[in-house]
Protein backbone atom coordinates (compact mmCIF):
# COMPACT_ATOMS: atom_id res chain seq x y z
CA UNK A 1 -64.51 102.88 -69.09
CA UNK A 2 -64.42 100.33 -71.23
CA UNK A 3 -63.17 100.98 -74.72
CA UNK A 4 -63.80 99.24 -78.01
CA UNK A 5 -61.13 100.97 -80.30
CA UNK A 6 -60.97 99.77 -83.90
CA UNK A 7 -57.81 100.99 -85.83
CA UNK A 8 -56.85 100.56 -89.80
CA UNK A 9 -53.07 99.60 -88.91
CA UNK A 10 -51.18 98.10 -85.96
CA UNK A 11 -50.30 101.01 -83.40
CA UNK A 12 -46.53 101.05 -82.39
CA UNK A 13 -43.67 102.50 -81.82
CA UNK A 14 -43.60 104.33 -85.18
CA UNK A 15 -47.55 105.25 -85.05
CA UNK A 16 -46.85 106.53 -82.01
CA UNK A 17 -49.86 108.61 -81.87
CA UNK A 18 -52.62 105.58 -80.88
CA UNK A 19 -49.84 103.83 -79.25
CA UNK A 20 -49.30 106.27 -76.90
CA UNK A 21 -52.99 107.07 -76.65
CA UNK A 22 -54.19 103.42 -75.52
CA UNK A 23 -50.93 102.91 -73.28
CA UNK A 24 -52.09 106.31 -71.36
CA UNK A 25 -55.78 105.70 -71.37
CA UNK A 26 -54.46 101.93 -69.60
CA UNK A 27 -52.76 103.10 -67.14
CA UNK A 28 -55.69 105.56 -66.04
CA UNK A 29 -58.14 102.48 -65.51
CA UNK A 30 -59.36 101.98 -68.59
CA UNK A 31 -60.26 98.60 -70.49
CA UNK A 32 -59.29 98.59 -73.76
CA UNK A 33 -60.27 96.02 -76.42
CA UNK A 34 -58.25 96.72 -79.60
CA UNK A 35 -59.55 95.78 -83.50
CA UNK A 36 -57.32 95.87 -85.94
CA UNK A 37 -55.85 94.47 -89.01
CA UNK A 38 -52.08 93.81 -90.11
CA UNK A 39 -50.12 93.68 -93.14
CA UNK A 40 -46.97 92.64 -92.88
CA UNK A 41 -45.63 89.97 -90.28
CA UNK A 42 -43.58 92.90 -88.29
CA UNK A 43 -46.94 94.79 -87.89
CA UNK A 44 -48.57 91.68 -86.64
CA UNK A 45 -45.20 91.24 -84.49
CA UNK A 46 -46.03 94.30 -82.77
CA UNK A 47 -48.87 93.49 -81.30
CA UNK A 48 -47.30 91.59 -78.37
CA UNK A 49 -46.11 94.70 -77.02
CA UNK A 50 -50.02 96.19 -76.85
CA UNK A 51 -50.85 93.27 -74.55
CA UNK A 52 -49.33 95.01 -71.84
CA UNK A 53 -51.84 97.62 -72.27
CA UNK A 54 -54.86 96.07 -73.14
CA UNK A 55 -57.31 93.95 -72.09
CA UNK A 56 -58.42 92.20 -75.38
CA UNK A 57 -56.86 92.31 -78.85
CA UNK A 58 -58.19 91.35 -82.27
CA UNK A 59 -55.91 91.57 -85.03
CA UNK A 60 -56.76 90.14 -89.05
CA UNK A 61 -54.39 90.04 -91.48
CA UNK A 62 -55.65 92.11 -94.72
CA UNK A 63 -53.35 91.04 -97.78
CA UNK A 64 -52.36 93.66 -100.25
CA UNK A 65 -54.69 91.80 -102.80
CA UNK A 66 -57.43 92.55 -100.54
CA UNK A 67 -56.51 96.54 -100.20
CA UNK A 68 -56.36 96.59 -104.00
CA UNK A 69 -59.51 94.89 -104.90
CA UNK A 70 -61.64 97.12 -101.63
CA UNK A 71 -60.19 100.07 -103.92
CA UNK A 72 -60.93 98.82 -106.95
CA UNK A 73 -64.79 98.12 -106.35
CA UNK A 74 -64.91 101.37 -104.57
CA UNK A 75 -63.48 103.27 -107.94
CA UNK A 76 -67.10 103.96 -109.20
CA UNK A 77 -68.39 105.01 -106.44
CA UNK A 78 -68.14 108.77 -103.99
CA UNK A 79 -66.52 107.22 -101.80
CA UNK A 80 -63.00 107.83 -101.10
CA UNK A 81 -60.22 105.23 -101.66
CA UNK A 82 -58.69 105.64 -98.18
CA UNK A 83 -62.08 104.92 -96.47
CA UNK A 84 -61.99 100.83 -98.30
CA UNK A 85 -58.27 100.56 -97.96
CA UNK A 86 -58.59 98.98 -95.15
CA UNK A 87 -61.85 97.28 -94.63
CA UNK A 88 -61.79 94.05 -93.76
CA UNK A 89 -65.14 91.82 -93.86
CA UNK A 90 -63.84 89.32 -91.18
CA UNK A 91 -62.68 92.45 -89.04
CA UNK A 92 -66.56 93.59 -89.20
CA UNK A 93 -67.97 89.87 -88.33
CA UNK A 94 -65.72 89.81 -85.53
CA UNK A 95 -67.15 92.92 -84.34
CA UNK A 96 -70.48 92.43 -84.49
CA UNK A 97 -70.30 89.27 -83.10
CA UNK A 98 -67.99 90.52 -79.91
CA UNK A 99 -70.31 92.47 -79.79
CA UNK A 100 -73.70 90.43 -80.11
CA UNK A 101 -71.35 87.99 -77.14
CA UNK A 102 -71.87 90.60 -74.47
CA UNK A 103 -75.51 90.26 -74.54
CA UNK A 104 -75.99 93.08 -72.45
CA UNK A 105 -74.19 91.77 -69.52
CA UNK A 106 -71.46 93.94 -70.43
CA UNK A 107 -71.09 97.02 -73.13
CA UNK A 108 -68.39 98.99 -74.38
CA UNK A 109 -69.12 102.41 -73.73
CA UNK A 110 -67.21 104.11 -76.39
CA UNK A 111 -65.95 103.18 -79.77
CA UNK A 112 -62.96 105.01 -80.82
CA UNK A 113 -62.47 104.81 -84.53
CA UNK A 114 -59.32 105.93 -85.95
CA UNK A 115 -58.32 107.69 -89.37
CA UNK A 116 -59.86 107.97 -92.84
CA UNK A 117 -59.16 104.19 -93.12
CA UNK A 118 -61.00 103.26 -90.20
CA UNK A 119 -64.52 105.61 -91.21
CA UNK A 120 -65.93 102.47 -92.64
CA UNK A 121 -65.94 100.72 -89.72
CA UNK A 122 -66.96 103.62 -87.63
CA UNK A 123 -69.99 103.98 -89.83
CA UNK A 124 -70.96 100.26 -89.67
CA UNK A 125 -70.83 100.38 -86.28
CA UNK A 126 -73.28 102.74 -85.90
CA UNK A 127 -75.61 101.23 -88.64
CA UNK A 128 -75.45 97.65 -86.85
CA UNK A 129 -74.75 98.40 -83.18
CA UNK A 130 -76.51 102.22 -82.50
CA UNK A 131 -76.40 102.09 -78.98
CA UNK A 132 -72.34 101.95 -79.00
CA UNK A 133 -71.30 105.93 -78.93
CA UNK A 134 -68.98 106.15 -81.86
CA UNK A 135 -65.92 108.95 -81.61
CA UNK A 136 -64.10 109.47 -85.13
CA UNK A 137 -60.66 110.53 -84.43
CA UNK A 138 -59.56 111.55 -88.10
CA UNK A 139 -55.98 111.63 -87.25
CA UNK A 140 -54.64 113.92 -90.11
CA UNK A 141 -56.04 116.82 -92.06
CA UNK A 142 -55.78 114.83 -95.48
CA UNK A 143 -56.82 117.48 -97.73
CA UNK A 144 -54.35 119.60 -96.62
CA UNK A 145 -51.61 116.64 -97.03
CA UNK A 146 -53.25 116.05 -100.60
CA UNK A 147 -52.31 119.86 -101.32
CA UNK A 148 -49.34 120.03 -99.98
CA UNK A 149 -48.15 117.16 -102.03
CA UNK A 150 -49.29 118.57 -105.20
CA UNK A 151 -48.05 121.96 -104.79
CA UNK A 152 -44.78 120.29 -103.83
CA UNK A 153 -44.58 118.02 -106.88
CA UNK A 154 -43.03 117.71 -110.21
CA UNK A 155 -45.16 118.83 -112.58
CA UNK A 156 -44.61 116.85 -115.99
C-alpha cells in the first residue's frame, strides 16, 4: 500500500508510538510518504533516521509564533486549541499539490492522520482531496488526560 501519513510532530525515538508504527508498516512492503512539521532543530534532526523507513518525507518548520497566533485566531471559535496548534498553511499546499502531482498515475491509498493536532489536516484532506480514504488515529483519550490533570491539581 502506499501510505500518505501526515503527523503534528516529528516521530522518534521518544514518540515512539508512530515511530514504531511506520518502521513496522516498512518493513511489511509498504510505501510510506511522511508530512510533518518540526519545531525545534533536534526534531528536525530526527528525521534522518525515518529515511530508512520511508519512501518520501516532507517536513516544515512551524515556529512557536506560528502555534501561538493558529491558537489565538482559533480562541473565538468551537474549535479546540489542540486541533490549530499545529496547522501549518505551507504543510497543506504541499499536500495538495503532492497530491494534485500524481495526476492519477499514482494515488495514495490511505491517509493516516495522527492526534488531535493533526484533525485539521485530516479534515482538509477530505474537503480538498475526497477520494483519499482518511483514517484518524486520535492517539490519546484527551478528555480523560484533561481530567486527570485537574483532579490531580492544586487547587488555589
Amino acid at each position: 500500500m502506499d501510505i500518505l501519513f501526515v503527523i503534528p510532530y516529528v516521530p522518534n525515538l521518544i514518540r515512539v508510538r508512530p515511530y514504531n508504527l511506520i518502521k513496522c508498516l516498512s518493513e511489511f512492503g509498504h510505501r510510506i510518504t511522511l508530512i510533518t512539521v518540526w519545531e525545534y532543530e533536534k526534531e528536525r534532526n530526527d528525521l534522518k533516521k525515518l529515511r530508512a523507513f520511508c519512501h518520501h518525507i516532507e517536513a516544515f518548520h512551524l515556529s512557536k509564533a506560528r502555534s501561538y497566533w493558529n491558537c489565538l485566531i482559533t480562541v473565538p471559535t468551537a474549535n479546540p486549541l489542540q486541533s490549530a496548534y499545529s496547522w501549518s498553511p505551507e504543510a497543506a499546499r504541499r499536500l495538495t499539490r503532492m497530491i494534485g502531482e500524481l495526476n492519477g498515475n499514482q494515488s495514495f491509498d490511505v491517509a493516516h492522520v495522527e492526534h488531535l493536532r493533526g484533525v485539521r489536516y485530516g479534515l482538509y484532506l477530505k474537503k480538498n482531496h475526497s477520494s483519499t480514504p482518511v483514517v484518524w488515529d486520535s492517539v490519546d483519550c484527551i478528555s480523560l488526560l484533561f481530567q486527570q490533570a485537574a483532579q490531580h491539581s492544586t487547587k488555589c
